[in-house]
PDB file of N, CA and C in Angstrom:
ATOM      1  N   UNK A   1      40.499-274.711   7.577  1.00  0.00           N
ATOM      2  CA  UNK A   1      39.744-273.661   6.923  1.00  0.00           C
ATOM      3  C   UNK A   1      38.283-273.799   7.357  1.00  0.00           C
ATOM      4  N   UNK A   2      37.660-272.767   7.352  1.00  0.00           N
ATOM      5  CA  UNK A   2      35.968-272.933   8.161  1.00  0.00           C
ATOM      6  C   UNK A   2      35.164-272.840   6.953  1.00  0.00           C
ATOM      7  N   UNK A   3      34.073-273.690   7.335  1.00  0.00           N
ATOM      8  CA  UNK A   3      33.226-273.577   6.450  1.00  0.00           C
ATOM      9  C   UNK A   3      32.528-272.576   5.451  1.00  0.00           C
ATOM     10  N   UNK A   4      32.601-271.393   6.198  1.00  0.00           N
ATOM     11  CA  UNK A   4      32.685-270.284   4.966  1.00  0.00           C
ATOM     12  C   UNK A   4      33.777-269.949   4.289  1.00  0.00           C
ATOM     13  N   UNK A   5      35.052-270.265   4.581  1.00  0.00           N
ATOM     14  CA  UNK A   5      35.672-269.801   3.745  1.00  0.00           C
ATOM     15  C   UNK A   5      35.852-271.017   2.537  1.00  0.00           C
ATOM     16  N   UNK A   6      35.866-272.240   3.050  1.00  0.00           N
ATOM     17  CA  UNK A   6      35.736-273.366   1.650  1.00  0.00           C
ATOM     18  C   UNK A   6      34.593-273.381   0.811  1.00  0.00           C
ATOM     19  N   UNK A   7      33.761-272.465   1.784  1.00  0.00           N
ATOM     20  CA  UNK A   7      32.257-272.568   0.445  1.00  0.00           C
ATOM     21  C   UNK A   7      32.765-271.450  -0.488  1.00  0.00           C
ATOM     22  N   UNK A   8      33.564-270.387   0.233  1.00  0.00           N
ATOM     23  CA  UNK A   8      34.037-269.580  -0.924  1.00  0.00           C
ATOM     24  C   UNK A   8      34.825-269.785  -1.814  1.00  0.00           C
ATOM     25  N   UNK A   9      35.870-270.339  -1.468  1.00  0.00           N
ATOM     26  CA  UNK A   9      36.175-271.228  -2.356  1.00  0.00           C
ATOM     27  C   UNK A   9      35.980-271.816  -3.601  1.00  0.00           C
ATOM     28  N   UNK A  10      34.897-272.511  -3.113  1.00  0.00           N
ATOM     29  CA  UNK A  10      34.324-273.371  -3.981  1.00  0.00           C
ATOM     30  C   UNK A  10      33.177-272.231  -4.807  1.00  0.00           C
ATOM     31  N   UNK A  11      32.862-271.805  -4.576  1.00  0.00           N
ATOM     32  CA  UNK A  11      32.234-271.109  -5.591  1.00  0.00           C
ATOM     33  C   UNK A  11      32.918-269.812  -6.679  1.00  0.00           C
ATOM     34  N   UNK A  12      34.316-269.441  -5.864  1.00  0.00           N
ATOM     35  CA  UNK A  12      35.171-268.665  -6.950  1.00  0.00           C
ATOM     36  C   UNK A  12      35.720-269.659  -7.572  1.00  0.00           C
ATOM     37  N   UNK A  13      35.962-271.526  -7.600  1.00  0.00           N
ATOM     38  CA  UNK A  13      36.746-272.306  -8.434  1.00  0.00           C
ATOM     39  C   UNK A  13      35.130-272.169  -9.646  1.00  0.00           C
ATOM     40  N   UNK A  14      34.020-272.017  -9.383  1.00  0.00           N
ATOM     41  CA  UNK A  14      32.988-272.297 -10.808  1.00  0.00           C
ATOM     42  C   UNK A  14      33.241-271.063 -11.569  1.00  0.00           C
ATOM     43  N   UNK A  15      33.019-269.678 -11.199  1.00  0.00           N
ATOM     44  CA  UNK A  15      33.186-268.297 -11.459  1.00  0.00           C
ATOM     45  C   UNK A  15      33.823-268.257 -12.775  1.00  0.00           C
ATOM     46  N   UNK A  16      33.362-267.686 -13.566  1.00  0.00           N
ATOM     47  CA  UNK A  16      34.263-267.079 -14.582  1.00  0.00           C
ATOM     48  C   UNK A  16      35.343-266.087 -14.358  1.00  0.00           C
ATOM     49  N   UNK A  17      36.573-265.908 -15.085  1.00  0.00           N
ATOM     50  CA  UNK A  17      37.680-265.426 -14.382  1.00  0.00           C
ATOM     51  C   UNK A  17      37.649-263.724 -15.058  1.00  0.00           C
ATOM     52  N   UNK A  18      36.961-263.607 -15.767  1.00  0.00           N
ATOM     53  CA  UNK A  18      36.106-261.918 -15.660  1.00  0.00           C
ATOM     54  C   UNK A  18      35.398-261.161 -14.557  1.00  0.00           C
ATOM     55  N   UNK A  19      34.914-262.297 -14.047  1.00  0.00           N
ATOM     56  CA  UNK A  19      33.952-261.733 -13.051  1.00  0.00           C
ATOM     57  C   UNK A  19      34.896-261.376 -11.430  1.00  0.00           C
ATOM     58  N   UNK A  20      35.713-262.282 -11.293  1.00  0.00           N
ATOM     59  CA  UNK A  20      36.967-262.587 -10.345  1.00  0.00           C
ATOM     60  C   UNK A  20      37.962-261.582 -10.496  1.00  0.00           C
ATOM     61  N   UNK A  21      37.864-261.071 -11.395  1.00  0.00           N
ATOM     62  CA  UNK A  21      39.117-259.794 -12.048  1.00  0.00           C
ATOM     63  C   UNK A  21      39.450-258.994 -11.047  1.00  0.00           C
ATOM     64  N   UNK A  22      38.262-257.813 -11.333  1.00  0.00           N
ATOM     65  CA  UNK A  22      38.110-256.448 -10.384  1.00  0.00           C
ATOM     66  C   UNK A  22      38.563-256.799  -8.924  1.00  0.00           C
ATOM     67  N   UNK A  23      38.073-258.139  -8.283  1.00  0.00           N
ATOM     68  CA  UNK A  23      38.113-258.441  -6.697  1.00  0.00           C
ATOM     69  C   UNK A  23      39.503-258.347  -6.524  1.00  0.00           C
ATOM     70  N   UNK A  24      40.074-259.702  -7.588  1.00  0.00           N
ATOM     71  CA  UNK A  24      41.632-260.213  -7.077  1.00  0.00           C
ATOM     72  C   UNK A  24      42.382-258.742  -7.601  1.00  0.00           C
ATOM     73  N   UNK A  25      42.212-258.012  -8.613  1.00  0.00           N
ATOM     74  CA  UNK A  25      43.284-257.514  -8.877  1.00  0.00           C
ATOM     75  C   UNK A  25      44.196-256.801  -8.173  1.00  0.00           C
ATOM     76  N   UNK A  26      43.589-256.791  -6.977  1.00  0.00           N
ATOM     77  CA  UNK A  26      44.544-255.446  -6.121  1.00  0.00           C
ATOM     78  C   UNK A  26      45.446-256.682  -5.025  1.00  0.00           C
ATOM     79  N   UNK A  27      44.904-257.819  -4.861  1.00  0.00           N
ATOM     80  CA  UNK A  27      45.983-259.330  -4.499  1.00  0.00           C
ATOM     81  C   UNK A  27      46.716-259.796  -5.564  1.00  0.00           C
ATOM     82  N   UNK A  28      46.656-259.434  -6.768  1.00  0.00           N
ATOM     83  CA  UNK A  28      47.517-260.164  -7.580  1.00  0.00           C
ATOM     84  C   UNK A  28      49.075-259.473  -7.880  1.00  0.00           C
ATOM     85  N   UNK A  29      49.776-259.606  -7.628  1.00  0.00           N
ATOM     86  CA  UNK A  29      51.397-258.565  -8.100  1.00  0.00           C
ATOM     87  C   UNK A  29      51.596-258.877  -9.710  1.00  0.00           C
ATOM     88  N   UNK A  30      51.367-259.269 -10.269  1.00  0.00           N
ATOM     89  CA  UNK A  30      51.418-259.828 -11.958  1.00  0.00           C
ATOM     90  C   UNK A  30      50.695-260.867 -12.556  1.00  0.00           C
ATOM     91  N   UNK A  31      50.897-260.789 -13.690  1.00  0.00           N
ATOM     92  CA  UNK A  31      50.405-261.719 -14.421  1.00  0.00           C
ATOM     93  C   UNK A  31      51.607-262.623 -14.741  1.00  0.00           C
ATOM     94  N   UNK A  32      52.966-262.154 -14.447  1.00  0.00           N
ATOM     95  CA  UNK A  32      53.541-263.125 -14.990  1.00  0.00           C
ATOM     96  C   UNK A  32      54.810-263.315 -13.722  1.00  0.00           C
ATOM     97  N   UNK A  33      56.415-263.877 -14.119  1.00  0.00           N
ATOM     98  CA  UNK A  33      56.825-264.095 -12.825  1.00  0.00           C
ATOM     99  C   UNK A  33      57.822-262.943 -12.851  1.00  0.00           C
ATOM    100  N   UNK A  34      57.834-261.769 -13.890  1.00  0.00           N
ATOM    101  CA  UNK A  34      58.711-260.832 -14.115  1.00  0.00           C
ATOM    102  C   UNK A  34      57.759-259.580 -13.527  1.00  0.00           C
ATOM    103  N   UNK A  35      56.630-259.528 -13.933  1.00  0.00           N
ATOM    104  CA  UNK A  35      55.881-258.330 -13.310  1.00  0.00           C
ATOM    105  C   UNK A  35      55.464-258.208 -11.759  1.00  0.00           C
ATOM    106  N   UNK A  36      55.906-260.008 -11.052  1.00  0.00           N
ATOM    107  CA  UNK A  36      55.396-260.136  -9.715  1.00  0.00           C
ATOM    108  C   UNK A  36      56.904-259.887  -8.973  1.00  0.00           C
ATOM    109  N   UNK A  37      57.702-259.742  -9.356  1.00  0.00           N
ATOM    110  CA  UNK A  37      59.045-259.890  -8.771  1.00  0.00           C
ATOM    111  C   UNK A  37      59.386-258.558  -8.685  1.00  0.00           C
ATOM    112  N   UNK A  38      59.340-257.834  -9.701  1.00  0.00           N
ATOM    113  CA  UNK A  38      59.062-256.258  -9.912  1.00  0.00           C
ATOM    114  C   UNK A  38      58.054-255.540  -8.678  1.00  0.00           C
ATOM    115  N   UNK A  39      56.902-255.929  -8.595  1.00  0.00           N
ATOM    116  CA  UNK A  39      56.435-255.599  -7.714  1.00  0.00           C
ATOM    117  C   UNK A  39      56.774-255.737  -6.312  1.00  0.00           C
ATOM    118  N   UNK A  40      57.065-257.029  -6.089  1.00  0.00           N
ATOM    119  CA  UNK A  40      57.773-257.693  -4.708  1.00  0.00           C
ATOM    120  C   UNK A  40      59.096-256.413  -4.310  1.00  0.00           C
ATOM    121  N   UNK A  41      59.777-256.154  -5.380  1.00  0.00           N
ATOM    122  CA  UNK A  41      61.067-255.324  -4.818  1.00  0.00           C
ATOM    123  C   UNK A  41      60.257-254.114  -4.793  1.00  0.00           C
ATOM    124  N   UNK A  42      59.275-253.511  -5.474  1.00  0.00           N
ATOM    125  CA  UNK A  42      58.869-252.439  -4.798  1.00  0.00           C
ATOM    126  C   UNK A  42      58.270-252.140  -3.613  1.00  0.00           C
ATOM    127  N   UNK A  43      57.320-253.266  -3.096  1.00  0.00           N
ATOM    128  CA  UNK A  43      56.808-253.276  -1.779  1.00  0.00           C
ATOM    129  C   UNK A  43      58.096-253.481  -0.792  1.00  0.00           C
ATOM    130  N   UNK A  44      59.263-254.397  -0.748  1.00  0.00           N
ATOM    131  CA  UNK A  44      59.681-254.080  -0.340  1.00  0.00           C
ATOM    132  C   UNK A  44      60.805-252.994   0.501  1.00  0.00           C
ATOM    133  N   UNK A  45      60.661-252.130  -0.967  1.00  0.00           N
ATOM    134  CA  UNK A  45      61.828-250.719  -0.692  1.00  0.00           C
ATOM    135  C   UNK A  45      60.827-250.097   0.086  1.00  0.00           C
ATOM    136  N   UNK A  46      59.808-250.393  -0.365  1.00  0.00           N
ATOM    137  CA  UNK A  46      58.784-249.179   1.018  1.00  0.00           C
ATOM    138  C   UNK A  46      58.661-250.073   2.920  1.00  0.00           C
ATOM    139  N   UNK A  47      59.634-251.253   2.739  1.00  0.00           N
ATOM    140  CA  UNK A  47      59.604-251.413   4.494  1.00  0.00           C
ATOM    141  C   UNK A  47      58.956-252.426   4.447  1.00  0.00           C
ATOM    142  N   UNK A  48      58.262-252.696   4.011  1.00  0.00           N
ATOM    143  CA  UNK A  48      56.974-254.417   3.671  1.00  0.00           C
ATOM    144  C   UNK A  48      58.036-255.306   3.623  1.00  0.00           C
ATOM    145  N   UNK A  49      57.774-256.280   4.172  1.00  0.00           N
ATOM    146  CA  UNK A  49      58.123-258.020   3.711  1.00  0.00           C
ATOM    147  C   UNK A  49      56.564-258.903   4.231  1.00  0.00           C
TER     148      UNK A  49
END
């Protein structure tokens, strides 16, 4: 990993996880392991793996 990306890193591990929200939310498939699995079969009916 290069040095910018571990400094990023390291500064989204101090971050409050409000502030982190808006960024990740469109990388996150759920909050849990039923809403990410759900999602997973939908990306995949559209051709994605």
């Amino acid at each position: 990993m290069s040095w910018i990306n571990s400094s990023i890193v390291s500064m989204i591990r101090i971050m409050p996880r409000w502030s982190i929200h808006p960024f990740a939310k469109t990388y996150v498939a759920g909050e849990s392991v039923q809403e990410t699995v759900l999602v997973v079969k939908k990306v995949n009916d559209r051709g994605f793996t």
